[in-house]
Every structure is written in C-alpha cells, then in structure tokens.
Protein backbone atom coordinates (compact mmCIF):
# COMPACT_ATOMS: atom_id res chain seq x y z
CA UNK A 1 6.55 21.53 20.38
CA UNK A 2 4.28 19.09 18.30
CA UNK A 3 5.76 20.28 15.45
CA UNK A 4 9.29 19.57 16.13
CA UNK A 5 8.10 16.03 17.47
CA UNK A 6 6.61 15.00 14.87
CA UNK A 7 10.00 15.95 12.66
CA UNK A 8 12.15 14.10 14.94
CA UNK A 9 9.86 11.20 14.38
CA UNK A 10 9.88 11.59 10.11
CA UNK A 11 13.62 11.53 10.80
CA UNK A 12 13.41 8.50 12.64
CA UNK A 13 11.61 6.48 10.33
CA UNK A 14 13.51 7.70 7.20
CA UNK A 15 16.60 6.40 9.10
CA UNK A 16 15.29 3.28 10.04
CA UNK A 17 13.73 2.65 6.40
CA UNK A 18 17.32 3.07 4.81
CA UNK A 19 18.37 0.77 7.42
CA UNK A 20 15.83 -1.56 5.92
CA UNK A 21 14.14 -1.82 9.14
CA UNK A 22 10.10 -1.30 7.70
CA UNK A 23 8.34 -2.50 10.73
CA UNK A 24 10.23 0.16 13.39
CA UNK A 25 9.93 3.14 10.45
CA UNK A 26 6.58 2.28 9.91
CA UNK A 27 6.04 2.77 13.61
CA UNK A 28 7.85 6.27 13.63
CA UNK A 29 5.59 7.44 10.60
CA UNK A 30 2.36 6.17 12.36
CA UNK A 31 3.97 8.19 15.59
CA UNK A 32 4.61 11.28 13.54
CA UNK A 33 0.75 10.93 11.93
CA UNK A 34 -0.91 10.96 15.73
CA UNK A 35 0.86 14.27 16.00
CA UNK A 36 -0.12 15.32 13.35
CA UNK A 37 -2.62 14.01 10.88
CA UNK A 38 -2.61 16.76 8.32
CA UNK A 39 0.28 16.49 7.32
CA UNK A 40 1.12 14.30 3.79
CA UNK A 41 4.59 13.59 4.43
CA UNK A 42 4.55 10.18 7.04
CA UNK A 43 1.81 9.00 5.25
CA UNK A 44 4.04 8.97 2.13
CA UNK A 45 6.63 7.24 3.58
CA UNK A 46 4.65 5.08 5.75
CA UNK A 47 2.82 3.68 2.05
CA UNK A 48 6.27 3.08 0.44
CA UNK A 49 7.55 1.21 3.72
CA UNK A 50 4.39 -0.76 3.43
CA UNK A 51 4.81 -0.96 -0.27
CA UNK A 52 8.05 -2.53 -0.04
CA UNK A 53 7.01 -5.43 2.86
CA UNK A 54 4.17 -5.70 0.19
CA UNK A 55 1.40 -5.31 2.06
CA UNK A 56 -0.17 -3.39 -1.03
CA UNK A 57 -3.62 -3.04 0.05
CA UNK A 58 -2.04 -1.21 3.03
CA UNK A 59 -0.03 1.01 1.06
CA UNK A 60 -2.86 2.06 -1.33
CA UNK A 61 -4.99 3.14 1.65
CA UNK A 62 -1.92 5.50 3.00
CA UNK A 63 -1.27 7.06 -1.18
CA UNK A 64 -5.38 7.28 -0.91
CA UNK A 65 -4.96 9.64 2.23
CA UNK A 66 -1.66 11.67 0.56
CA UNK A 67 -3.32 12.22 -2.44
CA UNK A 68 -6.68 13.58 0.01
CA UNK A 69 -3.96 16.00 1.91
CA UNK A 70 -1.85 17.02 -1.41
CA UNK A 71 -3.81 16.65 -4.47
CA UNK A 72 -0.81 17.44 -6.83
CA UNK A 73 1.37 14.49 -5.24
CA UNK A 74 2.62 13.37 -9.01
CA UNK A 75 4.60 10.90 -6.93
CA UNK A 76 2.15 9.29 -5.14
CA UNK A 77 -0.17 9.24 -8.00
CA UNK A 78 2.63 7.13 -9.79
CA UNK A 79 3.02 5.17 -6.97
CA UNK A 80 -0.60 4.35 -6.41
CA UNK A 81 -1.06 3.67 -10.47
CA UNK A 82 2.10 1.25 -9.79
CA UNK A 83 0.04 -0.52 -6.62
CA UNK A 84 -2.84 -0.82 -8.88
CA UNK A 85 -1.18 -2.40 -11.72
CA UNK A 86 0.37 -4.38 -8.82
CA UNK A 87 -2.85 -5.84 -7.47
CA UNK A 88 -4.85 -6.57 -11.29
CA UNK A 89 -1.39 -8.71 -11.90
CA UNK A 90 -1.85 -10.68 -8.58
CA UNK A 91 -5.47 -10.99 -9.40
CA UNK A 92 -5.34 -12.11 -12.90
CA UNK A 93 -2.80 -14.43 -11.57
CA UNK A 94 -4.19 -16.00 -9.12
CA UNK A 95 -7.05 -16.42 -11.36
CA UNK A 96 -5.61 -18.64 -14.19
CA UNK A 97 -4.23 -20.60 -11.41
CA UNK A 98 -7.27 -20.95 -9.78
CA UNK A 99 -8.16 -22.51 -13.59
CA UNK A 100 -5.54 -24.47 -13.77
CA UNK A 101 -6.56 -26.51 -10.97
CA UNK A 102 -10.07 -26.59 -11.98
CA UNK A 103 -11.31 -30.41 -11.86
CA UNK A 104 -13.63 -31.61 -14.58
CA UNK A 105 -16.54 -31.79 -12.91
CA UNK A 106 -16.00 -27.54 -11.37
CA UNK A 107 -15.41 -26.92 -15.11
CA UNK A 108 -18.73 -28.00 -15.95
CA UNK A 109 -20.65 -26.25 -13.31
CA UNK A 110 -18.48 -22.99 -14.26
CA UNK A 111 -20.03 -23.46 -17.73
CA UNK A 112 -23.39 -23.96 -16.44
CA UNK A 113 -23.42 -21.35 -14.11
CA UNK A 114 -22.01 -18.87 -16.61
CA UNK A 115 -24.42 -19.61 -19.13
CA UNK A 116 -27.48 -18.20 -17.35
C-alpha cells in the first residue's frame, strides 16, 4: 500500500538526485512526504537536493522538520549547522558590499542615524 508507495517514490528521487536531476527528485521526495508526512527520510533528502540548487533557506526549513521527526539526526544537525554558517557568510557578505558602495553622503546619514 502507502507504504510501499511512498518507498518506490524515495527510490525515485535518490535515483534521479545521483543523476543530478534536483528539480524531478525533489518532486519524488515531496510525493513520498504527501504519503507520508511522518516519516524523516524524504525530508532529508529533499533538504540536501535543495541544499545543493542552493536554495538554503529552503533546505533549512526541510533539516528544521527532520530534526522535529528524529531528534538524534547527527547528520542533519551537521547539515543544518553547515546551512547556517552558509547564510551568516552570505549575509556578512553582502553586507561589506553593501559598504563598499556606500556614497558619501549615505555614509553620513549611517553615522547620524547610528549615533542616536
């Protein structure tokens, strides 16, 4: 029944993800969750599809729901540390490159606005 479905499915998408096709195993995963969404497994692979498209965000939110299901994921707590680490680098990136192209004038109302 379900069961077996939602194997076939997990199958599927592990397939297709060594294939390097992320978009169709992504789909399997999300097929194999609506058949079953207690189960950790198609989450996990559906957050390291995502994670390797880079939609990080994404991928957090699916290690967020493994780590609800199966507490004692180690590898998904890994993961989700990496993701983290991840996102602060794109931040604090982004950041000093938003500075960099601060004009004169934005620098000084930075400075007032920061002194208050």
């Amino acid at each position: 029944g379900d069961v077996y479905k939602r194997q076939e499915y997990l199958t599927a998408g592990n397939s297709l993800f060594k294939a390097k096709k992320y978009i169709d195993a992504i789909n399997c995963y999300e097929k194999a969750i609506e058949i079953d969404a207690t189960n950790y497994e198609p989450y996990k692979r559906k957050a390291k599809a995502l994670k390797t498209l880079g939609h990080y965000e994404a991928s957090k939110t699916c290690y967020d729901k493994v780590i609800e299901l199966k507490p004692d994921d180690l590898d998904s707590l890994k993961e989700k540390a990496e993701l983290l680490l991840i996102a602060h680098k794109i931040n604090a990136v982004s950041y000093t490159h938003l500075r960099a192209h601060e004009t004169s004038l934005h620098l000084v109302c930075r400075l007032l606005l920061e002194k208050k």
